[in-house]
PDB file of N, CA and C in Angstrom:
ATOM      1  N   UNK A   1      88.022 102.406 113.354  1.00  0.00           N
ATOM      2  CA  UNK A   1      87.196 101.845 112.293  1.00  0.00           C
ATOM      3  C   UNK A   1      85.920 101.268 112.879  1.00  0.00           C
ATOM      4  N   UNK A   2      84.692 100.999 112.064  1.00  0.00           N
ATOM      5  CA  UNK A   2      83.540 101.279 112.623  1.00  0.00           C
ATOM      6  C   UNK A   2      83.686  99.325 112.251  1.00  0.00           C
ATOM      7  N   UNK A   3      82.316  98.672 112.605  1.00  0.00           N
ATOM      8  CA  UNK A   3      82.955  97.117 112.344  1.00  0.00           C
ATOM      9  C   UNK A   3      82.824  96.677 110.922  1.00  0.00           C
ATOM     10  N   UNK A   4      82.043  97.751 110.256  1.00  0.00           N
ATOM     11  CA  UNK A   4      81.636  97.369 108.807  1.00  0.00           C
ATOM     12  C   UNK A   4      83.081  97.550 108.381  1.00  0.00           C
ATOM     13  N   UNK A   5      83.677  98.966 108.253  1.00  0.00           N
ATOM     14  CA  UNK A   5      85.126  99.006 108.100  1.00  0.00           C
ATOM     15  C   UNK A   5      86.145  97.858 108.004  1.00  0.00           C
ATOM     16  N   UNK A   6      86.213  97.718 109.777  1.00  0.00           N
ATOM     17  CA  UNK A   6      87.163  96.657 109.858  1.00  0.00           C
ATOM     18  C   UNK A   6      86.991  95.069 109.139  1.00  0.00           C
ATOM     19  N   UNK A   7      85.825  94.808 108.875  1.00  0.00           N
ATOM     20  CA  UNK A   7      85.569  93.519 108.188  1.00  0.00           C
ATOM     21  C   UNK A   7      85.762  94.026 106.823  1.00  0.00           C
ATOM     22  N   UNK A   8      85.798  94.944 105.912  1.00  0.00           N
ATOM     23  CA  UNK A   8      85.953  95.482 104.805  1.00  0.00           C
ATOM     24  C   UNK A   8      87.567  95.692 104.377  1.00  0.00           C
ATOM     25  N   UNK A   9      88.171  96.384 105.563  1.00  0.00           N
ATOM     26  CA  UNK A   9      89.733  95.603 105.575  1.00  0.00           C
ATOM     27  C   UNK A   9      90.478  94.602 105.439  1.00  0.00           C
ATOM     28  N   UNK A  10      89.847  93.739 106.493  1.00  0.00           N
ATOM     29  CA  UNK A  10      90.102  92.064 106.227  1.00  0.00           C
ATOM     30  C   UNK A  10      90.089  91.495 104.972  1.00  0.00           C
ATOM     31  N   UNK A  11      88.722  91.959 104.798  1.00  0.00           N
ATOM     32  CA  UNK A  11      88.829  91.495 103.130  1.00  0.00           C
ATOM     33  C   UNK A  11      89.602  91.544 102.191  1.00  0.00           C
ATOM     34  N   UNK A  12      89.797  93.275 102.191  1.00  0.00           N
ATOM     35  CA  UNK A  12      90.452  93.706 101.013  1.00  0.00           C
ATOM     36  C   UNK A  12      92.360  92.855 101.581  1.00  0.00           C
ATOM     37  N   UNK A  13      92.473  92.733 102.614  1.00  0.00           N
ATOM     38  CA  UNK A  13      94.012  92.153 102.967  1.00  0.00           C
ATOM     39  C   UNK A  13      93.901  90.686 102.312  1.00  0.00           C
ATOM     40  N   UNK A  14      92.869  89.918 102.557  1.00  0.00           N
ATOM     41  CA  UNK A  14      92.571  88.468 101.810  1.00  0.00           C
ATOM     42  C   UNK A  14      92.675  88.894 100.160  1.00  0.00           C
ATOM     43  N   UNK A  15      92.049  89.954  99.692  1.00  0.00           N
ATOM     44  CA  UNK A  15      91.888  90.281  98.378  1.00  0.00           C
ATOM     45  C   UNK A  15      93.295  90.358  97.860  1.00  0.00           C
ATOM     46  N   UNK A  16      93.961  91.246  98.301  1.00  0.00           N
ATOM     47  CA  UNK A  16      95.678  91.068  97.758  1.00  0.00           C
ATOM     48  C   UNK A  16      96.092  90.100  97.787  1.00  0.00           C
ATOM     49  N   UNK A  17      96.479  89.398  98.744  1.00  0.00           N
ATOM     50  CA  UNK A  17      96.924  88.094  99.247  1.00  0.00           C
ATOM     51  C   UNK A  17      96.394  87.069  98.247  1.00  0.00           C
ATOM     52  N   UNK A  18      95.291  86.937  97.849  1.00  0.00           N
ATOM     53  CA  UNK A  18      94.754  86.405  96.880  1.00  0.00           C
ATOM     54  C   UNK A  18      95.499  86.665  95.434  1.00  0.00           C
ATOM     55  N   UNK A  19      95.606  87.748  95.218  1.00  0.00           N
ATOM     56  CA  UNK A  19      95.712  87.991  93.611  1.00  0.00           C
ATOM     57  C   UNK A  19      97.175  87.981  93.874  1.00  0.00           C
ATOM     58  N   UNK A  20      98.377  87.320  94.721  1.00  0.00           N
ATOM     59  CA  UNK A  20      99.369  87.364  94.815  1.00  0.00           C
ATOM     60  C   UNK A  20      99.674  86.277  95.417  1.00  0.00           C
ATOM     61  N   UNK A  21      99.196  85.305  94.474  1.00  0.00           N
ATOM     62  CA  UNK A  21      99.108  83.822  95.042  1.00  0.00           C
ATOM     63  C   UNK A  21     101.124  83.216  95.340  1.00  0.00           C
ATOM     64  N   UNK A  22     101.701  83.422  95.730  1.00  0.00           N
ATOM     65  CA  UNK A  22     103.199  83.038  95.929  1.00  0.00           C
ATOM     66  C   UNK A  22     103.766  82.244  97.336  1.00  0.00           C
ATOM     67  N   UNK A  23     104.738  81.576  96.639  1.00  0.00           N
ATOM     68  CA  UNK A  23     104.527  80.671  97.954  1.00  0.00           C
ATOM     69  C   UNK A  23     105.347  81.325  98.759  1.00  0.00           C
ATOM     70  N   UNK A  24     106.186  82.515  98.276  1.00  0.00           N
ATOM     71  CA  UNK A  24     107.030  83.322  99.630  1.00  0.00           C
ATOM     72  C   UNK A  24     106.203  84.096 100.128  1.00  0.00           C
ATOM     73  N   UNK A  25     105.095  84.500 100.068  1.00  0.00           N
ATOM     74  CA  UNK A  25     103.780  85.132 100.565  1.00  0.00           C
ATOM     75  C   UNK A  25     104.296  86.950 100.208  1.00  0.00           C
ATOM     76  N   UNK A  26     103.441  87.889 101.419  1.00  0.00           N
ATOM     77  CA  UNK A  26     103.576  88.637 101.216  1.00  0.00           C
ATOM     78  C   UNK A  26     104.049  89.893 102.631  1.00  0.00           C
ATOM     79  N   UNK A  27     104.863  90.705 102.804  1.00  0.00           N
ATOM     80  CA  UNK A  27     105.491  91.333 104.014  1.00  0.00           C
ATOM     81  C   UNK A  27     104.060  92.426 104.316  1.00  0.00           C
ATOM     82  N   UNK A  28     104.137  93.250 105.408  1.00  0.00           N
ATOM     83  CA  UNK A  28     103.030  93.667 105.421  1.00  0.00           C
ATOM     84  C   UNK A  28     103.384  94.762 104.811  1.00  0.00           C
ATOM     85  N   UNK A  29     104.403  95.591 104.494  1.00  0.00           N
ATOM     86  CA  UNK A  29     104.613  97.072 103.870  1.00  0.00           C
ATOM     87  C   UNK A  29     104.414  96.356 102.705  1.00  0.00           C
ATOM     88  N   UNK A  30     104.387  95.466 101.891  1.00  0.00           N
ATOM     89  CA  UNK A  30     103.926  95.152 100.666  1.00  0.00           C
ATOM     90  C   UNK A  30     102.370  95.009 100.418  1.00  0.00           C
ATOM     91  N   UNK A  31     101.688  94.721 101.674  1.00  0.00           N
ATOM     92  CA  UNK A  31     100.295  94.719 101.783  1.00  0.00           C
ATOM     93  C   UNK A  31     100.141  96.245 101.443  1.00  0.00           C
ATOM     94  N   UNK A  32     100.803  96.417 102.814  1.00  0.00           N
ATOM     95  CA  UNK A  32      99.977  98.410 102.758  1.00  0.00           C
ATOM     96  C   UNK A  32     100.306  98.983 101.362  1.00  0.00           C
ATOM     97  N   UNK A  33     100.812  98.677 100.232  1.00  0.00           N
ATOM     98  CA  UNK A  33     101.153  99.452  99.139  1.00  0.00           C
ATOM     99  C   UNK A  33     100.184  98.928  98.362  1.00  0.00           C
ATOM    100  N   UNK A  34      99.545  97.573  98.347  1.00  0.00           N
ATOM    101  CA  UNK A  34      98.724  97.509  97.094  1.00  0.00           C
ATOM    102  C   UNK A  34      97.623  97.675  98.085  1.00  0.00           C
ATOM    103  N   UNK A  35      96.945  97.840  99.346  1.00  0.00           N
ATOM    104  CA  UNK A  35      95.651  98.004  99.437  1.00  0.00           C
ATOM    105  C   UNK A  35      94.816  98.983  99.144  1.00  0.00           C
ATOM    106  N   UNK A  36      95.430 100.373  98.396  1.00  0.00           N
ATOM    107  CA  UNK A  36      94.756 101.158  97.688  1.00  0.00           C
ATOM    108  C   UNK A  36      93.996 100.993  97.107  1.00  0.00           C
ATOM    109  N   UNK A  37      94.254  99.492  96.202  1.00  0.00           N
ATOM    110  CA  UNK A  37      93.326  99.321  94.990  1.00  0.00           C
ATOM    111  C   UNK A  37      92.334  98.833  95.562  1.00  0.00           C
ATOM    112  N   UNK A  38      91.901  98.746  96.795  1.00  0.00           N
ATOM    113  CA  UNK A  38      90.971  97.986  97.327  1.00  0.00           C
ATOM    114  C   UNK A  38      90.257  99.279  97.851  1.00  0.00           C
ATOM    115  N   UNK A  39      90.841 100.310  98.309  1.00  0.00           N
ATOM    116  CA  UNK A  39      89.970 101.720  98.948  1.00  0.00           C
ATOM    117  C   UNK A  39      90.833 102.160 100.359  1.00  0.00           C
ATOM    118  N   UNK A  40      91.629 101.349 100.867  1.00  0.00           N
ATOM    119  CA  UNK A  40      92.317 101.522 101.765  1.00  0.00           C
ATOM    120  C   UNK A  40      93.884 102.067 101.623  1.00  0.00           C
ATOM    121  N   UNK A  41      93.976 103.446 101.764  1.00  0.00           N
ATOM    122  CA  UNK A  41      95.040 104.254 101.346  1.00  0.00           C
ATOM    123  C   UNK A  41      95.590 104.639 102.826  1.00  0.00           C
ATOM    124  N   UNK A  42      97.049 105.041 103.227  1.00  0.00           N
ATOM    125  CA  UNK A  42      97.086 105.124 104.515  1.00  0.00           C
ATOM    126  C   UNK A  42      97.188 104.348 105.248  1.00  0.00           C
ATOM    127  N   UNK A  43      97.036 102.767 105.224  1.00  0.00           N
ATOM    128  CA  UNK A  43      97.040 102.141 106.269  1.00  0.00           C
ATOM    129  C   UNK A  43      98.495 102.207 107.011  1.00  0.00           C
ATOM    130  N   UNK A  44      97.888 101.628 108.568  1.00  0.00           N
ATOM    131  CA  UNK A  44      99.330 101.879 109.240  1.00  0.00           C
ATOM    132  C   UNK A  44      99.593 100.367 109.634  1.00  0.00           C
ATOM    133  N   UNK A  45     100.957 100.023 109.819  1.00  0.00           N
ATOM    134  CA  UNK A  45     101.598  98.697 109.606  1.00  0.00           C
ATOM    135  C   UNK A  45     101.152  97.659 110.626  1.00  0.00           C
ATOM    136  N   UNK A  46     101.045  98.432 112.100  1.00  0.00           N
ATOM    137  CA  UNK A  46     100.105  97.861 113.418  1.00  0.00           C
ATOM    138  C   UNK A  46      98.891  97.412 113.110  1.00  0.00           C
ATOM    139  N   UNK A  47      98.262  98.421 112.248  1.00  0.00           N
ATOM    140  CA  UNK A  47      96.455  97.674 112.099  1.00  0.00           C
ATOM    141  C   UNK A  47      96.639  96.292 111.163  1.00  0.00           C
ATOM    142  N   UNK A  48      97.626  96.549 109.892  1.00  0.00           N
ATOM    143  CA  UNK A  48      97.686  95.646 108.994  1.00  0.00           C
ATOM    144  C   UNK A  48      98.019  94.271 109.782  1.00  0.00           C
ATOM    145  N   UNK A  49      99.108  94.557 110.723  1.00  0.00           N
ATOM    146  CA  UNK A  49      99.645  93.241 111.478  1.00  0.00           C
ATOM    147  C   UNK A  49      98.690  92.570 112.619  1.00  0.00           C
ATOM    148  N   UNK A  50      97.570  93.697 112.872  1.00  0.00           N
ATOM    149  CA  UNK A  50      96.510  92.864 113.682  1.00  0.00           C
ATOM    150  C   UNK A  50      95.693  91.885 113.273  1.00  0.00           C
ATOM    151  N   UNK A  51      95.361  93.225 112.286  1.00  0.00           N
ATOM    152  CA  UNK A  51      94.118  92.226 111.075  1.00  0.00           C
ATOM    153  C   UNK A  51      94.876  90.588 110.484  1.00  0.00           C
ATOM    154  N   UNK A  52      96.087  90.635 109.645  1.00  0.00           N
ATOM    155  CA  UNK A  52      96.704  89.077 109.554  1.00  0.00           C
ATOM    156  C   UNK A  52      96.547  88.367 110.541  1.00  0.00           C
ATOM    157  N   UNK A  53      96.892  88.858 111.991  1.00  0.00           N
ATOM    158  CA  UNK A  53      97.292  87.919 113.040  1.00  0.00           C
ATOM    159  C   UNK A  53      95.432  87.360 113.125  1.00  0.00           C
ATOM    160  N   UNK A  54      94.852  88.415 113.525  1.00  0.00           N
ATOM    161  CA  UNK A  54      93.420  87.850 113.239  1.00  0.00           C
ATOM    162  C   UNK A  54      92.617  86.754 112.512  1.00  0.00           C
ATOM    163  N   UNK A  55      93.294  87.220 111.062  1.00  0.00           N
ATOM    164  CA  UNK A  55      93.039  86.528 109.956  1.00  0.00           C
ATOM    165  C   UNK A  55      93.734  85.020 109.910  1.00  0.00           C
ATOM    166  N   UNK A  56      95.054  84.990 110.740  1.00  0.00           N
ATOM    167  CA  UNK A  56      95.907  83.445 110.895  1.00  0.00           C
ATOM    168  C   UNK A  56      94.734  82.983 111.801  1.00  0.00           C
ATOM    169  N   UNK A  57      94.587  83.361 112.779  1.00  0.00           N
ATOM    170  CA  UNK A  57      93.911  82.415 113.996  1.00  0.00           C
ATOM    171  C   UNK A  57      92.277  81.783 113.414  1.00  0.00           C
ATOM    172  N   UNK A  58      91.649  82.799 112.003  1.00  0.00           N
ATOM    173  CA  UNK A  58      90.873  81.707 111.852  1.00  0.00           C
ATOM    174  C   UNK A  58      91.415  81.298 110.463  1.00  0.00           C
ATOM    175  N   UNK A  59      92.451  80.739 110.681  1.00  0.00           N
ATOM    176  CA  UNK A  59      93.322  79.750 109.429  1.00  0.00           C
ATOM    177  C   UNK A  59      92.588  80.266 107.619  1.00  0.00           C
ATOM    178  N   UNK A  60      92.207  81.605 107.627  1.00  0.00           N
ATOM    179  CA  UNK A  60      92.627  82.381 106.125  1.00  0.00           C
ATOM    180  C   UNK A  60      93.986  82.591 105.326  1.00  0.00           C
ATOM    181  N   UNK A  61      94.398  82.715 106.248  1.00  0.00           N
ATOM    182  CA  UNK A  61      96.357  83.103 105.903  1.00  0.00           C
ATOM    183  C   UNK A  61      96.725  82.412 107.010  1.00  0.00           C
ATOM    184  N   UNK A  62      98.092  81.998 106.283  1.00  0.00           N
ATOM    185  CA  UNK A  62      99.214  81.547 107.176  1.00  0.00           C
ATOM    186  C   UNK A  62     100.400  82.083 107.099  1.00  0.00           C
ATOM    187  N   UNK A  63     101.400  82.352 108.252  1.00  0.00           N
ATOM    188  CA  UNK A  63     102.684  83.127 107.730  1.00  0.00           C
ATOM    189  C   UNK A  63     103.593  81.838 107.181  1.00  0.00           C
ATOM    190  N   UNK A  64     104.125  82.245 106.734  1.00  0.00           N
ATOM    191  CA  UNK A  64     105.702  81.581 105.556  1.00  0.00           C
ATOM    192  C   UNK A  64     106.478  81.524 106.445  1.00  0.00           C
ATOM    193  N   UNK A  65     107.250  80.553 106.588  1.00  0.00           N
ATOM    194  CA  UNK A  65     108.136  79.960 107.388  1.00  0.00           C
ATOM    195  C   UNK A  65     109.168  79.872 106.593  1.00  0.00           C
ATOM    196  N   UNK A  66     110.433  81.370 107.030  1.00  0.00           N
ATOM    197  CA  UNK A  66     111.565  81.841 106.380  1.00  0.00           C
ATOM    198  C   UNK A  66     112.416  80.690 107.220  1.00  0.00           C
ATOM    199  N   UNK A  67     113.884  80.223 106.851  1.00  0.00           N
ATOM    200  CA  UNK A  67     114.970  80.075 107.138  1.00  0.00           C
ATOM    201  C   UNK A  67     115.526  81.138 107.490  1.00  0.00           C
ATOM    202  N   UNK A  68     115.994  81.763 105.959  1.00  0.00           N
ATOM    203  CA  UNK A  68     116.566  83.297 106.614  1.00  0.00           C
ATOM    204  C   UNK A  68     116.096  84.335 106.539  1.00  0.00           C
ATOM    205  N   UNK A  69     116.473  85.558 106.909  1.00  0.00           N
ATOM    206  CA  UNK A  69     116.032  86.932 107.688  1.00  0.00           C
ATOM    207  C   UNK A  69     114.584  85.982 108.584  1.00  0.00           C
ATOM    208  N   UNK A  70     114.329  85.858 109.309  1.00  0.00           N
ATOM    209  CA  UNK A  70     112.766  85.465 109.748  1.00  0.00           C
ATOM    210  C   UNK A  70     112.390  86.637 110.533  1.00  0.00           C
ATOM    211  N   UNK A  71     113.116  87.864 110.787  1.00  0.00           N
ATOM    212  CA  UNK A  71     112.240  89.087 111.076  1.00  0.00           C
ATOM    213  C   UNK A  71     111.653  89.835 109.782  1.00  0.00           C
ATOM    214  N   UNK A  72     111.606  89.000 108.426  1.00  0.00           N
ATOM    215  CA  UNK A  72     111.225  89.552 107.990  1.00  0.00           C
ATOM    216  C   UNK A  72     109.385  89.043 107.456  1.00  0.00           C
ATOM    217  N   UNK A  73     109.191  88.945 108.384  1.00  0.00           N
ATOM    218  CA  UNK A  73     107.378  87.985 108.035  1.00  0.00           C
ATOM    219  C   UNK A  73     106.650  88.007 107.095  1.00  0.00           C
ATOM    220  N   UNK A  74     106.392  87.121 106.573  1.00  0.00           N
ATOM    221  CA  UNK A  74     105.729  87.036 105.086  1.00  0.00           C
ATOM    222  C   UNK A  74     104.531  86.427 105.343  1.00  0.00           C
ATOM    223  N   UNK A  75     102.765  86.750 104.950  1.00  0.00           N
ATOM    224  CA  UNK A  75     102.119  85.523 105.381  1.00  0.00           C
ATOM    225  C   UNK A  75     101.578  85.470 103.303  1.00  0.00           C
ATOM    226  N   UNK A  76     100.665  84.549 103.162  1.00  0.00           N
ATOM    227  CA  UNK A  76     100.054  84.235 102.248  1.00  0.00           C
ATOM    228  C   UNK A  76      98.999  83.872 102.384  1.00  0.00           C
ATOM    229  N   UNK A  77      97.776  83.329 101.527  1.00  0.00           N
ATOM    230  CA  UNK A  77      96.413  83.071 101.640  1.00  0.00           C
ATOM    231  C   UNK A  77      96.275  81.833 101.742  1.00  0.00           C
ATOM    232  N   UNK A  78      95.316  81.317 102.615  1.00  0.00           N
ATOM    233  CA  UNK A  78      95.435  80.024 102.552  1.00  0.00           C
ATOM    234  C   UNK A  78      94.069  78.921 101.974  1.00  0.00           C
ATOM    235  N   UNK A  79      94.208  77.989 101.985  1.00  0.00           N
ATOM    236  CA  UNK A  79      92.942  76.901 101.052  1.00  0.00           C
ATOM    237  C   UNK A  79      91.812  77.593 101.653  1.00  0.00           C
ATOM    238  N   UNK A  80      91.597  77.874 102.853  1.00  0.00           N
ATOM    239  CA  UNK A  80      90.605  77.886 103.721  1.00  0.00           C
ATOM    240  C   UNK A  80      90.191  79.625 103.348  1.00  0.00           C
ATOM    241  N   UNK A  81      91.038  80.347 102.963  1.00  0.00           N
ATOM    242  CA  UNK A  81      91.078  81.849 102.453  1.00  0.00           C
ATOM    243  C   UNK A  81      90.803  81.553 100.993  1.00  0.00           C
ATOM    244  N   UNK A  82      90.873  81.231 100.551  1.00  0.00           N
ATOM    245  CA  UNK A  82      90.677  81.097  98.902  1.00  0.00           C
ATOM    246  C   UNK A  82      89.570  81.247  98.497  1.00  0.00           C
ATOM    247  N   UNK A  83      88.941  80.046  99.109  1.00  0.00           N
ATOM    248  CA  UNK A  83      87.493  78.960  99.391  1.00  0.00           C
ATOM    249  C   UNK A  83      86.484  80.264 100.298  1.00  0.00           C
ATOM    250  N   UNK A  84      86.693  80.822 100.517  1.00  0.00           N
ATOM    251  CA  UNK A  84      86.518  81.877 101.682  1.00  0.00           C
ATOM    252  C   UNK A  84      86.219  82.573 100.784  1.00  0.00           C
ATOM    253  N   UNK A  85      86.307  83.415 100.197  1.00  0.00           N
ATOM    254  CA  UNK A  85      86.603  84.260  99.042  1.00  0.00           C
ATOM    255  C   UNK A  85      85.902  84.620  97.637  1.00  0.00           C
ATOM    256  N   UNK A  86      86.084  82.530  97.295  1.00  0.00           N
ATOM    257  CA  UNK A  86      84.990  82.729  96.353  1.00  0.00           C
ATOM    258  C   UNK A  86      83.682  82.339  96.595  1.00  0.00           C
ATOM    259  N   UNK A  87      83.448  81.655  97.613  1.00  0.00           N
ATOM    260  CA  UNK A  87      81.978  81.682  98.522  1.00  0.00           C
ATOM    261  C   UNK A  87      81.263  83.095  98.389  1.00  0.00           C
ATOM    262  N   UNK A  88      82.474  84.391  98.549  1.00  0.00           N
ATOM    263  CA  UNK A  88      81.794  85.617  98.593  1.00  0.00           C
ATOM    264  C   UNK A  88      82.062  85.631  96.748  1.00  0.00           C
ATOM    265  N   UNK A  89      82.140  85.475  96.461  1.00  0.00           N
ATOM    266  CA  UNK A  89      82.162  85.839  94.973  1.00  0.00           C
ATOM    267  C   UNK A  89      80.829  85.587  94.112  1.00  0.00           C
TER     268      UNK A  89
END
C-alpha cells in the first residue's frame, strides 16, 4: 500500500469501530467483513492486526480486556478516536 492507502485504511478501521460503538469492541475478522463499506475488500487479517496495533499505540483504539477466551481480541474506539474522527468530519 502506497502511504495515502495505508492512512485511508486506518481510517476506514476507526470508521467501523466507530459506527460499532460496543463495549465488547470488535475481533479483527469482524473488522475485515464490514470494511468493504469503506472500499477495502480483501483485506488480510495481518495488515488489519498491524494497522490496530498501530492505531492502540497512538491511543485511537484500545483492546477489551476479556476474562474469558482472551485469544480471542477484541479492540474498540476510543475518546481520543472518536474526537479524532469528528475533527475530520
Amino acid at each position: 500500500m502506497t502511504a495515502e492507502q495505508r492512512e485511508l485504511f486506518r481510517l476506514a478501521i476507526l470508521r467501523v469501530l466507530d459506527a460499532n460503538r460496543t463495549r465488547f469492541g470488535l475481533s479483527v475478522q469482524a473488522m475485515i467483513h464490514m470494511l468493504p463499506m469503506f472500499g477495502f475488500s480483501g483485506a488480510k487479517e495481518e495488515n488489519v492486526l498491524d494497522d490496530i496495533e498501530y492505531l492502540s499505540r497512538r491511543e485511537l483504539v484500545s483492546e477489551v480486556l476479556k476474562v474469558v477466551s482472551k485469544e480471542n481480541r477484541c479492540w474498540r474506539i476510543s475518546q481520543a478516536g472518536i474526537g479524532f474522527l469528528d475533527a475530520r468530519s
